[in-house]
C-alpha atoms as a PDB file:
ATOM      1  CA  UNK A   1      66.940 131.459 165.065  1.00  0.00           C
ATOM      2  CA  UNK A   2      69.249 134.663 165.464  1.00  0.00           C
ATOM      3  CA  UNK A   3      72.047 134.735 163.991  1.00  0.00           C
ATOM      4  CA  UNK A   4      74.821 134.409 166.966  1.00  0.00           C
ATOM      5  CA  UNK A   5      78.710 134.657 167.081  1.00  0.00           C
ATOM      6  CA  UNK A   6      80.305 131.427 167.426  1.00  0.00           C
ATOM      7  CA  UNK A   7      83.645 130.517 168.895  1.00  0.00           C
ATOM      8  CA  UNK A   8      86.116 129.143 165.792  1.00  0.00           C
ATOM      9  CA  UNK A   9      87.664 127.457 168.019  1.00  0.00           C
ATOM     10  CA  UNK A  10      85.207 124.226 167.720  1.00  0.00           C
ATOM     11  CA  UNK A  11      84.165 124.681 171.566  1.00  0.00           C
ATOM     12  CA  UNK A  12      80.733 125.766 171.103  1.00  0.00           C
ATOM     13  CA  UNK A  13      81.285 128.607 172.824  1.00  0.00           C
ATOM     14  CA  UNK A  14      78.849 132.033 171.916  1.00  0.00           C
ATOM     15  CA  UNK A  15      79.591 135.722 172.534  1.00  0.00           C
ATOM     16  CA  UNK A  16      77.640 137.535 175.333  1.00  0.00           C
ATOM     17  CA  UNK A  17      75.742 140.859 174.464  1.00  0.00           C
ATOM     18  CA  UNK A  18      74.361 142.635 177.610  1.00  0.00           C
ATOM     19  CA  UNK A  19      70.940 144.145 177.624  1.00  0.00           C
ATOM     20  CA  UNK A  20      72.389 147.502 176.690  1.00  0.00           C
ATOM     21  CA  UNK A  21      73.598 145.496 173.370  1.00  0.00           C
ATOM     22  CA  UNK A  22      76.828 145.791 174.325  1.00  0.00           C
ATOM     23  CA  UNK A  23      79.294 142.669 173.184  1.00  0.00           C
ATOM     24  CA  UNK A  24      81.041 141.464 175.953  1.00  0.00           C
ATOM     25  CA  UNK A  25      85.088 141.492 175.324  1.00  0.00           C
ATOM     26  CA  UNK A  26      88.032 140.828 177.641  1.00  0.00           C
ATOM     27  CA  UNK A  27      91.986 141.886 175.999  1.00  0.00           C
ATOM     28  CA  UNK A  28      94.838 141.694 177.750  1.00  0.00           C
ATOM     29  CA  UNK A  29      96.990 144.529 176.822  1.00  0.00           C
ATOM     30  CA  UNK A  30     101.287 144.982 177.039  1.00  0.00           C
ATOM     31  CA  UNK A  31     103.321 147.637 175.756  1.00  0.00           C
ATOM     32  CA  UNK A  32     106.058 147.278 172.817  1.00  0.00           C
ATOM     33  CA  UNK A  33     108.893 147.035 174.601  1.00  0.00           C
ATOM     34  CA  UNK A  34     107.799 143.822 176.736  1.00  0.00           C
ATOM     35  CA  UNK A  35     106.004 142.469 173.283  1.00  0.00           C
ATOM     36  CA  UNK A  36     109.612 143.044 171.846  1.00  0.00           C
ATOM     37  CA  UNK A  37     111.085 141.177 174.756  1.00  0.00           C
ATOM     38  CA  UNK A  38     108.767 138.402 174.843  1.00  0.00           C
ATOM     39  CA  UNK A  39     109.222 137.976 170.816  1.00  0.00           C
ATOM     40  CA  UNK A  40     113.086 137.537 171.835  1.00  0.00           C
ATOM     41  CA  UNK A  41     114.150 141.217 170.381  1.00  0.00           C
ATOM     42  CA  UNK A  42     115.737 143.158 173.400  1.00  0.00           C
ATOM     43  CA  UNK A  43     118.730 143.568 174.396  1.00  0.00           C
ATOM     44  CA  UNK A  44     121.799 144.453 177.174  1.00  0.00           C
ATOM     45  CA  UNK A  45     124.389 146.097 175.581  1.00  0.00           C
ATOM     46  CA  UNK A  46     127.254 147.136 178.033  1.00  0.00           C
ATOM     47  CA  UNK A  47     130.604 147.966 178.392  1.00  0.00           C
ATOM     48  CA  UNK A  48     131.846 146.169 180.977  1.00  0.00           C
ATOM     49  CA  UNK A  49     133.908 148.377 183.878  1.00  0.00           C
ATOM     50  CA  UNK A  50     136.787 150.660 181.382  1.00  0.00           C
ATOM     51  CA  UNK A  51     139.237 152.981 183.560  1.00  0.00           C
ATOM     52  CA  UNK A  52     139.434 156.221 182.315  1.00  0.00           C
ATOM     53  CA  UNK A  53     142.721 157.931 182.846  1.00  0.00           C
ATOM     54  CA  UNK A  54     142.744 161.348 181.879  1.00  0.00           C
ATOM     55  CA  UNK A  55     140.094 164.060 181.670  1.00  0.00           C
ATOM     56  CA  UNK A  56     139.989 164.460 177.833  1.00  0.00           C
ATOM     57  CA  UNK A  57     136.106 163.616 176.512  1.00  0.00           C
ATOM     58  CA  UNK A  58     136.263 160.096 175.611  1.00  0.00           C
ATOM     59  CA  UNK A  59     134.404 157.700 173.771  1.00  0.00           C
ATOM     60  CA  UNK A  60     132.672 154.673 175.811  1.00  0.00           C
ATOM     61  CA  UNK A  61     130.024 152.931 173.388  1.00  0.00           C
ATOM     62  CA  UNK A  62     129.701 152.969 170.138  1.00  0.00           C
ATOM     63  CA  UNK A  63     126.028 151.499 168.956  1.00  0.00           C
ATOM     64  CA  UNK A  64     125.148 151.165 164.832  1.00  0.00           C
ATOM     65  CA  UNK A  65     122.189 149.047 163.649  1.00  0.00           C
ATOM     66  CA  UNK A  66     122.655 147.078 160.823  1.00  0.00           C
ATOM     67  CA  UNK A  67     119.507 145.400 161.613  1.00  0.00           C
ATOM     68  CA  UNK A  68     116.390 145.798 159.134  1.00  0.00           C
ATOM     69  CA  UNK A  69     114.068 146.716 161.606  1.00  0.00           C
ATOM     70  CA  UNK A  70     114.699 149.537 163.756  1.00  0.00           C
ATOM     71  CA  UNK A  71     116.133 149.599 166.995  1.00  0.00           C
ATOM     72  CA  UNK A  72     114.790 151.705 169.955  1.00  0.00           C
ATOM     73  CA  UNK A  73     116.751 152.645 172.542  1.00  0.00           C
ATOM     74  CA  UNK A  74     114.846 152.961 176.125  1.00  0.00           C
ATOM     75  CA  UNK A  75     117.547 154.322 178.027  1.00  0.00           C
ATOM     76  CA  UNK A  76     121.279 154.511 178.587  1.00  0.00           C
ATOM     77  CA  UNK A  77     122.901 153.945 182.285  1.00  0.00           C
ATOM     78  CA  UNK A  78     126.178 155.417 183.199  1.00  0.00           C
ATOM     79  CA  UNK A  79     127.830 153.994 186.315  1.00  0.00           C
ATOM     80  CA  UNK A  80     130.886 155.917 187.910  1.00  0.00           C
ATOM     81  CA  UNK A  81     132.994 155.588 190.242  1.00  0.00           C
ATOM     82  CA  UNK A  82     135.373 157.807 192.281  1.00  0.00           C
ATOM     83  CA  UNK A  83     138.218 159.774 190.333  1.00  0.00           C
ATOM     84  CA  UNK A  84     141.268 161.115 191.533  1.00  0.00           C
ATOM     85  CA  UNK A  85     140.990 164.460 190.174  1.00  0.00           C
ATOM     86  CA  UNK A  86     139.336 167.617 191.308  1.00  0.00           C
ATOM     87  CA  UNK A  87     136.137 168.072 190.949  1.00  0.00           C
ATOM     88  CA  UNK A  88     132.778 166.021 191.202  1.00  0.00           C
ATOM     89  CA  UNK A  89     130.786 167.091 188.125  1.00  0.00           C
ATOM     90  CA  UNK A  90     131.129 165.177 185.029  1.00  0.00           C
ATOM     91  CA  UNK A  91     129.452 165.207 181.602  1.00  0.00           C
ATOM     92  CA  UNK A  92     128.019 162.346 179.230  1.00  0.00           C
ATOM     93  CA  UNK A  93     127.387 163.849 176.051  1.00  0.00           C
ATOM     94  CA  UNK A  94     125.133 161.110 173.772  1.00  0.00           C
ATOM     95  CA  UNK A  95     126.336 161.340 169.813  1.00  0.00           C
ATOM     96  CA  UNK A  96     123.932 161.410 167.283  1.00  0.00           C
ATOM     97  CA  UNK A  97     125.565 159.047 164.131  1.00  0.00           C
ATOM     98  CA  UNK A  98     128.908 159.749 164.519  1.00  0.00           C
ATOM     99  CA  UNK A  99     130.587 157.696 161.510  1.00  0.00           C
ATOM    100  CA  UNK A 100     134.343 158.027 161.845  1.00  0.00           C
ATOM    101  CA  UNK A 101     137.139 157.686 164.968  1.00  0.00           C
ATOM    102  CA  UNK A 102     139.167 155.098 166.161  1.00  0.00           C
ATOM    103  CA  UNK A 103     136.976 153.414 168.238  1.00  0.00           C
ATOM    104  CA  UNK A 104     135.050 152.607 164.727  1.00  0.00           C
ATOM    105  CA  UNK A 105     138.151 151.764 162.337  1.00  0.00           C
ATOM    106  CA  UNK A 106     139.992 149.366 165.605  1.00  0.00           C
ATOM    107  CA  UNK A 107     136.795 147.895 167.436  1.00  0.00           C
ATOM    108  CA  UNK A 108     136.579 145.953 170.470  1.00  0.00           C
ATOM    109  CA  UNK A 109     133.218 144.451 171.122  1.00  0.00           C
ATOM    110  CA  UNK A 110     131.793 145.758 174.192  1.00  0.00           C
ATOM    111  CA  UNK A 111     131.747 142.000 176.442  1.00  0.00           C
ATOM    112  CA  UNK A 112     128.250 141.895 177.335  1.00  0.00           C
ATOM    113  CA  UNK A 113     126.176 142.244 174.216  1.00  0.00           C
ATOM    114  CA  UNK A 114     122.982 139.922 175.407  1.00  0.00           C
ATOM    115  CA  UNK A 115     119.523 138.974 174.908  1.00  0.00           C
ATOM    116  CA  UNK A 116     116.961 140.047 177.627  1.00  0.00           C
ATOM    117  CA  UNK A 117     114.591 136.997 176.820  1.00  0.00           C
ATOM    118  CA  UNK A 118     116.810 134.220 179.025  1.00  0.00           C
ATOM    119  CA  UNK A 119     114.945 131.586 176.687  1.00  0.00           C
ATOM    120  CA  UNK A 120     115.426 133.669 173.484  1.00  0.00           C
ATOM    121  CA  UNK A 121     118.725 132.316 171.324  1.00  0.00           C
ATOM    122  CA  UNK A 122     118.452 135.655 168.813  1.00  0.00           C
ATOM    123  CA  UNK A 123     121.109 137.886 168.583  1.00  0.00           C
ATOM    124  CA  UNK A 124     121.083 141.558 167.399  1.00  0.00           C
ATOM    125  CA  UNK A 125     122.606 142.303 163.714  1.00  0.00           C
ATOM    126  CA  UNK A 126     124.385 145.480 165.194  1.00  0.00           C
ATOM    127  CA  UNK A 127     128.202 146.866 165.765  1.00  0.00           C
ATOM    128  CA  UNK A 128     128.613 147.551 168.940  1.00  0.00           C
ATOM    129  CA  UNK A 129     132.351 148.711 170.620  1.00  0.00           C
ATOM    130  CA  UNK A 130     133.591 150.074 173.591  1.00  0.00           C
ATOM    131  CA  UNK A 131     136.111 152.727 173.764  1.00  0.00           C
ATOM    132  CA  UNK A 132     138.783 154.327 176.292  1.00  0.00           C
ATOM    133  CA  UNK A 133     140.971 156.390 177.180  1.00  0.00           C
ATOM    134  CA  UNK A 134     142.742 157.514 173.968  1.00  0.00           C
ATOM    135  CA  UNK A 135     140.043 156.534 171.694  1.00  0.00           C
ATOM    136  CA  UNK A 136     138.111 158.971 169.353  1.00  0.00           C
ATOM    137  CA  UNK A 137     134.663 159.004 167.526  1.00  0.00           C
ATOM    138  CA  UNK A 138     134.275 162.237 165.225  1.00  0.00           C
ATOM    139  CA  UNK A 139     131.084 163.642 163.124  1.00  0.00           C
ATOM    140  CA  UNK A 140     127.469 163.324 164.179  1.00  0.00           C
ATOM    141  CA  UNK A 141     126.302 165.928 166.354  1.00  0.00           C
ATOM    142  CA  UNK A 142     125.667 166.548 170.056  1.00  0.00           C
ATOM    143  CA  UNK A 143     122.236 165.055 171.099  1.00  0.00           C
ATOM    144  CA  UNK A 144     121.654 164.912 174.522  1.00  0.00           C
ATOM    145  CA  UNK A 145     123.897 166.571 177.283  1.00  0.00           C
ATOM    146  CA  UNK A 146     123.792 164.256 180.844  1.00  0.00           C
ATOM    147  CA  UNK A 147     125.268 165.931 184.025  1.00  0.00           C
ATOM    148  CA  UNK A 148     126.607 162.992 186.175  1.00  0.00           C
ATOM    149  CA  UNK A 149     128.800 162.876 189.719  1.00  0.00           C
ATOM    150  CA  UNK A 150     131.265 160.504 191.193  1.00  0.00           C
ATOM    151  CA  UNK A 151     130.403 157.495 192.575  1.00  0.00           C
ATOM    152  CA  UNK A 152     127.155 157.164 190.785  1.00  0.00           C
ATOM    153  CA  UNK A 153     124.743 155.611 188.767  1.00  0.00           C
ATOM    154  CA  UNK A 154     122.440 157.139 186.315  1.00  0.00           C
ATOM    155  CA  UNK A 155     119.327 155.744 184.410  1.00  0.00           C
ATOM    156  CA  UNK A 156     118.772 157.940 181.496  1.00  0.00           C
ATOM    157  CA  UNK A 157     115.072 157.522 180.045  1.00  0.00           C
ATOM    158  CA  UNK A 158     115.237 157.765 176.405  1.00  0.00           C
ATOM    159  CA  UNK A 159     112.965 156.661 173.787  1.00  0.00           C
ATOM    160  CA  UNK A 160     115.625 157.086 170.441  1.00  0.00           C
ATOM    161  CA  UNK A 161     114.724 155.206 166.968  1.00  0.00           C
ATOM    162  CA  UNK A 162     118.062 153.763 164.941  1.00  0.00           C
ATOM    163  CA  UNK A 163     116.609 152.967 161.239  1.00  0.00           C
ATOM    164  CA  UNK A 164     118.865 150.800 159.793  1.00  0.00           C
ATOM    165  CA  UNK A 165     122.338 151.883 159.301  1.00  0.00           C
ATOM    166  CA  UNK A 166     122.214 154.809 161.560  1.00  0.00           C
ATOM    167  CA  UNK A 167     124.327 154.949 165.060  1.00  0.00           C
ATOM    168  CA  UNK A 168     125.075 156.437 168.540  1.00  0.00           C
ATOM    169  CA  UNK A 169     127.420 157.054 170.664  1.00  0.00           C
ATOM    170  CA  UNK A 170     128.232 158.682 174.575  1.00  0.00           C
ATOM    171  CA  UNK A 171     131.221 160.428 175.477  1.00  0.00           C
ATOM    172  CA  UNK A 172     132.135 160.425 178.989  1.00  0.00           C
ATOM    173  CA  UNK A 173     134.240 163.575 180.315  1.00  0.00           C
ATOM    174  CA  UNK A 174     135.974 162.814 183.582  1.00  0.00           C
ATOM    175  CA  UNK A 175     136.533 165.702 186.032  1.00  0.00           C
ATOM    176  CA  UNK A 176     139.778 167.878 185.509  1.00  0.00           C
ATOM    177  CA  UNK A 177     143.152 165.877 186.211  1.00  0.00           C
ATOM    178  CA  UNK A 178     141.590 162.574 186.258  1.00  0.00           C
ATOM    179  CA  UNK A 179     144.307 159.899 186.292  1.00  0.00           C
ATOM    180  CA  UNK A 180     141.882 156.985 187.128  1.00  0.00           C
ATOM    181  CA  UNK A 181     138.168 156.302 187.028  1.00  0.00           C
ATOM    182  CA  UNK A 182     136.190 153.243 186.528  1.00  0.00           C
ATOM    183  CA  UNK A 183     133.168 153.625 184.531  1.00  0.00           C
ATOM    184  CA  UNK A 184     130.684 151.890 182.692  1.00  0.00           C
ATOM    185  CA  UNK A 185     127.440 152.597 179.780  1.00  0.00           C
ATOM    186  CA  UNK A 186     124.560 150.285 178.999  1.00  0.00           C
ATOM    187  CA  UNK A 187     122.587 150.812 176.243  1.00  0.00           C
ATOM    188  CA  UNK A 188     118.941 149.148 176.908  1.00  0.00           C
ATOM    189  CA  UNK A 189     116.601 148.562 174.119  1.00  0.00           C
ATOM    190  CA  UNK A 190     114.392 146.566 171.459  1.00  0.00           C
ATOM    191  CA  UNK A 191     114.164 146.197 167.964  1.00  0.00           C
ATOM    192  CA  UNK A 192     110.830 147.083 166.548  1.00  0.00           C
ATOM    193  CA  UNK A 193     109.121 146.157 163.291  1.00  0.00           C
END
């Protein structure tokens, strides 16, 4: 008798091979991110709605990993409402490890920090604050530069890797004599191992 490939499974079951000798497979196939979410290791982070009240650049979201695996961010989303000042243009400027400022050294952690797996109890190992208006966040350097108007909502595409210890940040920069403007950041993404 030939030999055959047998299921391990204890079903009896044997592989098919075509007449071209070709083994007969089937895989099912899903990409890291919804592997990551499925494992219960993606997350929400968001700010929550902050009013801005001047026009200085200000800090919004501070994100550092202190998991061991890495942490990818898949995108960022800025929502904005109307200001009172004059212009429409704004500018979100995302912070490559900034380490020092006041929304670091007096934290507030940003009110929706959640799980995107609804059956998933993990939580991310991670500081993660929101600023405002009068907050700062200093070093790191300018990474990515994100034209934005009034009264919208962006979806930034990223694909950014945070090793452990390493962090990010997006300053928001309302249009010229801004006295009030609602605003939000999300920071969507998976840790990976």
């Amino acid at each position: 008798m030939p030999d055959m490939i047998k299921d391990g499974t204890g079903h009896g079951y044997l592989a098919k091979v075509d007449a071209d000798n070709l083994l007969h497979t089937r895989s099912v196939q899903e990409g890291e991110a919804l592997h990551s979410n499925l494992e219960g290791n993606a997350y929400n982070l968001n700010t929550g709605v902050i009013t801005l009240t001047d026009a200085a650049e200000t800090p919004v979201i501070y994100f550092k990993n202190n998991a061991e695996d890495r942490f990818i961010i898949e995108s960022v989303v800025l929502g904005v409402w109307g200001s009172d000042g004059d212009g429409l243009d704004m500018l979100a400027t995302f912070i490559r490890n900034p380490t020092t400022g006041t929304i670091i050294s007096s934290p507030t952690d940003v009110p929706i920090n959640s799980n995107r797996n609804y059956g998933s109890t993990n939580s991310l190992n991670a500081d993660v604050y929101v600023g405002g208006t009068g907050a700062t966040l200093t070093d790191g350097d300018d990474h990515i530069l994100v034209r934005i108007t009034e009264e919208s909502r962006g979806f930034i595409g990223i694909n950014e890797v945070l090793p452990k210890g390493t962090s990010f940040g997006v300053k928001l920069t309302p249009p010229t004599g801004n006295t009030s403007m609602n605003c939000y950041v999300a920071v969507i993404g998976y840790l990976h191992d």
